[in-house]
Protein backbone atom coordinates (compact mmCIF):
# COMPACT_ATOMS: atom_id res chain seq x y z
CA UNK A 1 3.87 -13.26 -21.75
CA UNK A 2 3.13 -11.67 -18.50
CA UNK A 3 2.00 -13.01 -15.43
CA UNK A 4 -1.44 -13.08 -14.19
CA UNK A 5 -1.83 -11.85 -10.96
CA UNK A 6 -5.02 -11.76 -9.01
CA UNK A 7 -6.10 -9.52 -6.44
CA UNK A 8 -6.08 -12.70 -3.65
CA UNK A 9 -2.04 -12.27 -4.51
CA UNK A 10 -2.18 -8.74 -4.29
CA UNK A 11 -4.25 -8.13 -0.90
CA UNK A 12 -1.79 -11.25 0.18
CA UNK A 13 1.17 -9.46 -0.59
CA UNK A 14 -0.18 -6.31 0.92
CA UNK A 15 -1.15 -8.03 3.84
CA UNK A 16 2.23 -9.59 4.37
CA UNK A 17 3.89 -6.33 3.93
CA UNK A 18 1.50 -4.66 6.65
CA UNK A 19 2.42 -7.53 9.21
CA UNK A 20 6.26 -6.69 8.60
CA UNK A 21 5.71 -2.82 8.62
CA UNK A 22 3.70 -3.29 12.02
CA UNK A 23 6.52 -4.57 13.63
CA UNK A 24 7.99 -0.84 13.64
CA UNK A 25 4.98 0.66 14.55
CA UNK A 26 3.61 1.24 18.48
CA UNK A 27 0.20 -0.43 18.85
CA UNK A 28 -1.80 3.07 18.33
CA UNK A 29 -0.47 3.61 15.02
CA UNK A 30 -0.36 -0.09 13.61
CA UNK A 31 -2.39 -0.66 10.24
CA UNK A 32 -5.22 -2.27 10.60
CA UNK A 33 -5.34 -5.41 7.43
CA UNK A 34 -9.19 -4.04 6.70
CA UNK A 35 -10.41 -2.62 3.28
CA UNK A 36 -11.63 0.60 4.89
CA UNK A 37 -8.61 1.21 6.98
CA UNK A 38 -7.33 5.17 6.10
CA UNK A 39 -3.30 4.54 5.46
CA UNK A 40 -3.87 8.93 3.81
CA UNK A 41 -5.83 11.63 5.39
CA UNK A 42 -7.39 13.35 8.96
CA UNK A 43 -8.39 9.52 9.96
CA UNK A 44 -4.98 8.28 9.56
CA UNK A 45 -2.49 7.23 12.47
CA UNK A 46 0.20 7.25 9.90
CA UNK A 47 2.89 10.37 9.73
CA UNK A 48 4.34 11.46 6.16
CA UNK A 49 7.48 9.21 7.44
CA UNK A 50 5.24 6.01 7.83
CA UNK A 51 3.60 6.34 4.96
CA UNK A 52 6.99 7.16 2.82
CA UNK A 53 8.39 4.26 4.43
CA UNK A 54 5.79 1.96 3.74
CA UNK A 55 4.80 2.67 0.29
CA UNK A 56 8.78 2.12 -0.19
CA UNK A 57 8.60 -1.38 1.33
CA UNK A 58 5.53 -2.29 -0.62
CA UNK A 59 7.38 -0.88 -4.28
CA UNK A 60 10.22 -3.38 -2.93
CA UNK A 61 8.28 -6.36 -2.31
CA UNK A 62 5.58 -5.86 -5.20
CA UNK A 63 8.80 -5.84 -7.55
CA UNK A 64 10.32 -8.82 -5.52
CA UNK A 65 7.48 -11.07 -6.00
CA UNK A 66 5.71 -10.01 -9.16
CA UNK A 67 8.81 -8.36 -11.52
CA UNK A 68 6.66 -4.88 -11.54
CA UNK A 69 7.88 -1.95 -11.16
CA UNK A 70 5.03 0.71 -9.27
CA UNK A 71 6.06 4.32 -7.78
CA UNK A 72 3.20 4.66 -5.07
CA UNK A 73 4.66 8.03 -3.88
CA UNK A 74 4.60 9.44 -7.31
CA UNK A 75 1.13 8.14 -8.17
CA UNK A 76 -0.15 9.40 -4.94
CA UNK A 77 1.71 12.82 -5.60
CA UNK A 78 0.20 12.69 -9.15
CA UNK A 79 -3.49 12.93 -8.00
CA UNK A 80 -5.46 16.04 -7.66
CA UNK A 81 -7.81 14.24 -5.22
CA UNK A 82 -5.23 12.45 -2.22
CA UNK A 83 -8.29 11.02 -1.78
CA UNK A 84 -8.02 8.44 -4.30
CA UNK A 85 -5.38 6.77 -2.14
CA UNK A 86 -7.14 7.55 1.04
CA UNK A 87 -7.42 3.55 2.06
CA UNK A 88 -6.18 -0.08 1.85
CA UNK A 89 -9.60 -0.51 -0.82
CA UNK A 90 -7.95 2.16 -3.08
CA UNK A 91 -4.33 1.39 -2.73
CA UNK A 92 -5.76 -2.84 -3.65
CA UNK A 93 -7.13 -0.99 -6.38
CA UNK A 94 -4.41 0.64 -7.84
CA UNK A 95 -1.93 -1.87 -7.24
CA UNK A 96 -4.13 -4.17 -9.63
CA UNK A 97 -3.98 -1.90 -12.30
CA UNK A 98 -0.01 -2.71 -12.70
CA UNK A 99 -0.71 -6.19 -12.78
């Protein structure tokens, strides 16, 4: 039987993953741990490196702590809209649907 996870677990998760990854970043580019914040797009700080890097981390840690497997790069790569994974409300959103 799988485990239940909630989105509280995921946005913690998340969260705790953006306080780590902001620890590499310089203050300008630092995510912001707000629904509307743009991690993908013209309004983002974050360079094709950053974001490679941190979608990486977070597949690590969501498979660390919850025993699922997600390929963030791939879904984002898969969309025909990039839009879809434009900000922290969207990536929540898709991260719940591996749950």
């Amino acid at each position: 039987m799988k485990k239940k996870i909630s989105r509280a677990q995921i946005v913690k998760n998340l969260f705790k993953n953006i306080d780590y990854f902001n620890l590499s970043l310089s203050d300008k580019k630092k995510i912001k741990k707000r629904e509307n914040f743009d991690i993908v797009g013209k309004k983002s700080k974050l360079d094709s490196l950053d974001l490679v890097t941190f979608f990486t981390q977070l597949e690590e840690s969501y498979y660390k702590e919850f025993r699922i497997k997600i390929k963030l790069l791939d879904i984002f790569f898969s969309f025909k809209d990039k839009n879809e994974l434009s900000n922290l409300k969207s990536l929540i959103k898709i991260l719940g649907k591996y749950k």
